[in-house]
C-alpha atoms as a PDB file:
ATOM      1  CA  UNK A   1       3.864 125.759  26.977  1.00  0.00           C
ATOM      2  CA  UNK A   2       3.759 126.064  31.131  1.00  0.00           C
ATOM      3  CA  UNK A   3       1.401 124.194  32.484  1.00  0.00           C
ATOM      4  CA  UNK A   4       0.042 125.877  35.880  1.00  0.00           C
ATOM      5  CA  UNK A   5      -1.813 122.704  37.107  1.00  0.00           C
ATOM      6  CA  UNK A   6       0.512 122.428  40.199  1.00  0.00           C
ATOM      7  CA  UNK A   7      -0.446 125.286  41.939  1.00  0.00           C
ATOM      8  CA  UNK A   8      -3.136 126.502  43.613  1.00  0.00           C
ATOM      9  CA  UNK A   9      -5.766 128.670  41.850  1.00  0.00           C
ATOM     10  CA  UNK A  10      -5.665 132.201  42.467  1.00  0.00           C
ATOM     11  CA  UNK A  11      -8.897 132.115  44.977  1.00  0.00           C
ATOM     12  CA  UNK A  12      -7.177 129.775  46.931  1.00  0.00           C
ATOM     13  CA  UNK A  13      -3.826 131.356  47.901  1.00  0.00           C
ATOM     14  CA  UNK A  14      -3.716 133.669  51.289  1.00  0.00           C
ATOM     15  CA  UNK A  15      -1.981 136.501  51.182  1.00  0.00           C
ATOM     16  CA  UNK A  16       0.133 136.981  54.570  1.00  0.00           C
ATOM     17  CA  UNK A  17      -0.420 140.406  55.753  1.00  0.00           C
ATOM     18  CA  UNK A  18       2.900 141.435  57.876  1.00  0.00           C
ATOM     19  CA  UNK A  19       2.274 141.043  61.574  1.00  0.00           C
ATOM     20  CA  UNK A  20      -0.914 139.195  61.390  1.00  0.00           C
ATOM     21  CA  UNK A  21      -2.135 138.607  64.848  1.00  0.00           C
ATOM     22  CA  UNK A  22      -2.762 135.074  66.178  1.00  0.00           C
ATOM     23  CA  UNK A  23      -6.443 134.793  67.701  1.00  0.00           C
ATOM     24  CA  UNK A  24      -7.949 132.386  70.030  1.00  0.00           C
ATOM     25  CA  UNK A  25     -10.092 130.428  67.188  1.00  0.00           C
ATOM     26  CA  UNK A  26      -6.760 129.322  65.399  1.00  0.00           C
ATOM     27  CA  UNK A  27      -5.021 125.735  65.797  1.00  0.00           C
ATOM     28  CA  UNK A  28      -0.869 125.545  65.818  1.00  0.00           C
ATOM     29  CA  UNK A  29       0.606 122.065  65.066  1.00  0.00           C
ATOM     30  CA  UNK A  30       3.900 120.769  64.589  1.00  0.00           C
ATOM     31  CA  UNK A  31       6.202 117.972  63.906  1.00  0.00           C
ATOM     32  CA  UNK A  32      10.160 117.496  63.139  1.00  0.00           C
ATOM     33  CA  UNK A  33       9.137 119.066  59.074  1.00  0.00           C
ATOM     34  CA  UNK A  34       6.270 121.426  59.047  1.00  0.00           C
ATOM     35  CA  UNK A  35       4.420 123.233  61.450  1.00  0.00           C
ATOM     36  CA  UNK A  36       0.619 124.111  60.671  1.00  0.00           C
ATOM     37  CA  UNK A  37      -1.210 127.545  61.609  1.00  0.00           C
ATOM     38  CA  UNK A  38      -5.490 126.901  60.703  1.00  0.00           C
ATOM     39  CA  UNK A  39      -7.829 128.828  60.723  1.00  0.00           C
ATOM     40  CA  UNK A  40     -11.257 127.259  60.719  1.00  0.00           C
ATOM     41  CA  UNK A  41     -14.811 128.246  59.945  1.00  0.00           C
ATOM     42  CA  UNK A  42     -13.897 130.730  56.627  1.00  0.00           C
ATOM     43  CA  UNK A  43     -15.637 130.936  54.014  1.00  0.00           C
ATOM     44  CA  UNK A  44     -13.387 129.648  51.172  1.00  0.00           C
ATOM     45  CA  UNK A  45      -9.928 127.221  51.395  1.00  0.00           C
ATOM     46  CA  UNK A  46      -7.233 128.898  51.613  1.00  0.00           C
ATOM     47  CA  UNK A  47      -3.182 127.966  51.868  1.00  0.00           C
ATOM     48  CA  UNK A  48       0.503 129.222  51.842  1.00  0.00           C
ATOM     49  CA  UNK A  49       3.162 127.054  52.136  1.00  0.00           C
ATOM     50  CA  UNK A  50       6.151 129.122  53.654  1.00  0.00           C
ATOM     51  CA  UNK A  51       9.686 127.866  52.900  1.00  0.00           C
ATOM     52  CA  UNK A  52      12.766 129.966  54.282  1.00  0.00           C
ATOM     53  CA  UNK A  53      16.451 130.420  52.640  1.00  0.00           C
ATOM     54  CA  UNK A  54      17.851 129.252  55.967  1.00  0.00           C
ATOM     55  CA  UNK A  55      15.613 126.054  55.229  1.00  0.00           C
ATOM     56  CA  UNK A  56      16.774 125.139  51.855  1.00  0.00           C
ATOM     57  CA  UNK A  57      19.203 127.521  50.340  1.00  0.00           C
ATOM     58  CA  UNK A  58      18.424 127.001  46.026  1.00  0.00           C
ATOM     59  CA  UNK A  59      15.454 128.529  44.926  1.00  0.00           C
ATOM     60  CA  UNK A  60      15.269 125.050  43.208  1.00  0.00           C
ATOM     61  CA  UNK A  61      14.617 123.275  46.610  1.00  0.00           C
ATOM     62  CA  UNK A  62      13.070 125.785  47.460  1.00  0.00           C
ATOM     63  CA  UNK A  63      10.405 125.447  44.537  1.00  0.00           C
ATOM     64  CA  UNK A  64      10.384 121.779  44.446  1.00  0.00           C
ATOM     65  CA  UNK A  65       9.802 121.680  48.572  1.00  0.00           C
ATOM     66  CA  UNK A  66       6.629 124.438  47.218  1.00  0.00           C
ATOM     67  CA  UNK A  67       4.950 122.355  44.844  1.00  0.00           C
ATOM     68  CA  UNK A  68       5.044 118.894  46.505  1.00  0.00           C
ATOM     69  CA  UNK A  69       3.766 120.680  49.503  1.00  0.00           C
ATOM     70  CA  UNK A  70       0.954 121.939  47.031  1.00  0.00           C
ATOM     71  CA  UNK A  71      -0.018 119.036  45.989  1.00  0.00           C
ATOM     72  CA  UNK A  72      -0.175 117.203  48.921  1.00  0.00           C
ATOM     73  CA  UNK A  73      -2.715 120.043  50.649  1.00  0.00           C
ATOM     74  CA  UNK A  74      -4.769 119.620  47.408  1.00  0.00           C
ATOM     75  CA  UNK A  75      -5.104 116.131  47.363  1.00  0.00           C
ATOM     76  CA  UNK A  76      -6.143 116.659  51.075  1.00  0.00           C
ATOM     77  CA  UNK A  77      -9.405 118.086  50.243  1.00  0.00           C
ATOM     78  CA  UNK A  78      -9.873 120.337  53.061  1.00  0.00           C
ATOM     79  CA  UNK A  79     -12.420 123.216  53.073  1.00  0.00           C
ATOM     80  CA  UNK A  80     -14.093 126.124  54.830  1.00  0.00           C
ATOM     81  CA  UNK A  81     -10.049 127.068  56.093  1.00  0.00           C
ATOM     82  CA  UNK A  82      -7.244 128.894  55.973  1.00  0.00           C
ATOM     83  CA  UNK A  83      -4.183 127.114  56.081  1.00  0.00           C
ATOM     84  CA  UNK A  84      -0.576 128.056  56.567  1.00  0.00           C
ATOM     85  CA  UNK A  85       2.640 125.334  56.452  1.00  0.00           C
ATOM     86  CA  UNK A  86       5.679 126.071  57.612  1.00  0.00           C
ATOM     87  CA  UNK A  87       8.036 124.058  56.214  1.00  0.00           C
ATOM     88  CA  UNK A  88      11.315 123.662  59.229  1.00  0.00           C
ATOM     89  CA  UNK A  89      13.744 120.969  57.078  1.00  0.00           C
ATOM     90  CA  UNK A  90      14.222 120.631  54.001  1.00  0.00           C
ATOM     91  CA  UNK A  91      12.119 117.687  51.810  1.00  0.00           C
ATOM     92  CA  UNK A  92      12.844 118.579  48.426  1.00  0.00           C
ATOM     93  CA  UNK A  93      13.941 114.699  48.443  1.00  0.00           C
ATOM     94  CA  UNK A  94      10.563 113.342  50.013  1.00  0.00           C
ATOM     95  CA  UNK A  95       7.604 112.295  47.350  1.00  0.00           C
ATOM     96  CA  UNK A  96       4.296 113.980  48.029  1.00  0.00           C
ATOM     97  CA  UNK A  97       2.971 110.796  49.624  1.00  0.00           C
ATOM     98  CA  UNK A  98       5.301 110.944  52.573  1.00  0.00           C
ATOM     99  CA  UNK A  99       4.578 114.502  52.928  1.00  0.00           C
ATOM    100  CA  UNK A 100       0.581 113.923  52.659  1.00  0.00           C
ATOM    101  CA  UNK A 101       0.793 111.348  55.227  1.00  0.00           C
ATOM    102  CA  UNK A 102       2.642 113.812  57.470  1.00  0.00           C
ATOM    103  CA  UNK A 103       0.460 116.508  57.059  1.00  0.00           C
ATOM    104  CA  UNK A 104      -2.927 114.653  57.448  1.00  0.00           C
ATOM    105  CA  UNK A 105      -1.370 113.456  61.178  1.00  0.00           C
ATOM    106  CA  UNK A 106      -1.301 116.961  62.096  1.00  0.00           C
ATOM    107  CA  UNK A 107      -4.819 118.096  61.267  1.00  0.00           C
ATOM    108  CA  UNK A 108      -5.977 115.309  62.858  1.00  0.00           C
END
């Protein structure tokens, strides 16, 4: 049996329209891994976590760099938000700790 416990619930993923325009109420972070686009005052939490081939090239990495990323934005307990990572180096190798940590410093 698959157990779906790692990802976000269905209410809680954004879906990335193509060509979304930036707007002036939205915060842009970044570090060496991840760069953050939020959008505050919504109504619900919402998150994508946006890993490219030219990042990590197995779908594996890929999926493991996914769901650490995941968990770390859930154990963050943010709300009233949407929230977009992108993910710049590959961390497939990192435990969600580190990657918490590193996160939380940018929505400081």
């Amino acid at each position: 049996m698959v157990s779906f416990e790692k990802m976000l619930p269905s209410k809680n993923r954004l879906k990335l329209p193509f060509g979304k325009k930036l707007n002036s109420s939205v915060t842009k972070r970044a570090n060496n891994d991840f760069t953050i686009v939020l959008h505050k005052n919504q109504e619900v939490f919402k998150a994508a976590v946006v890993v490219s081939k030219k990042t990590a090239k197995k779908a594996v990495d890929r999926n493991r760099i996914r769901r650490i990323t995941t968990e770390a934005i859930k154990e963050l307990g943010l709300k009233n938000c949407e929230l977009t990572v992108i993910v710049k180096n590959n961390i497939s190798e990192q435990k969600t700790e580190k990657v918490k940590e590193a996160l939380k410093d940018l929505l400081k």
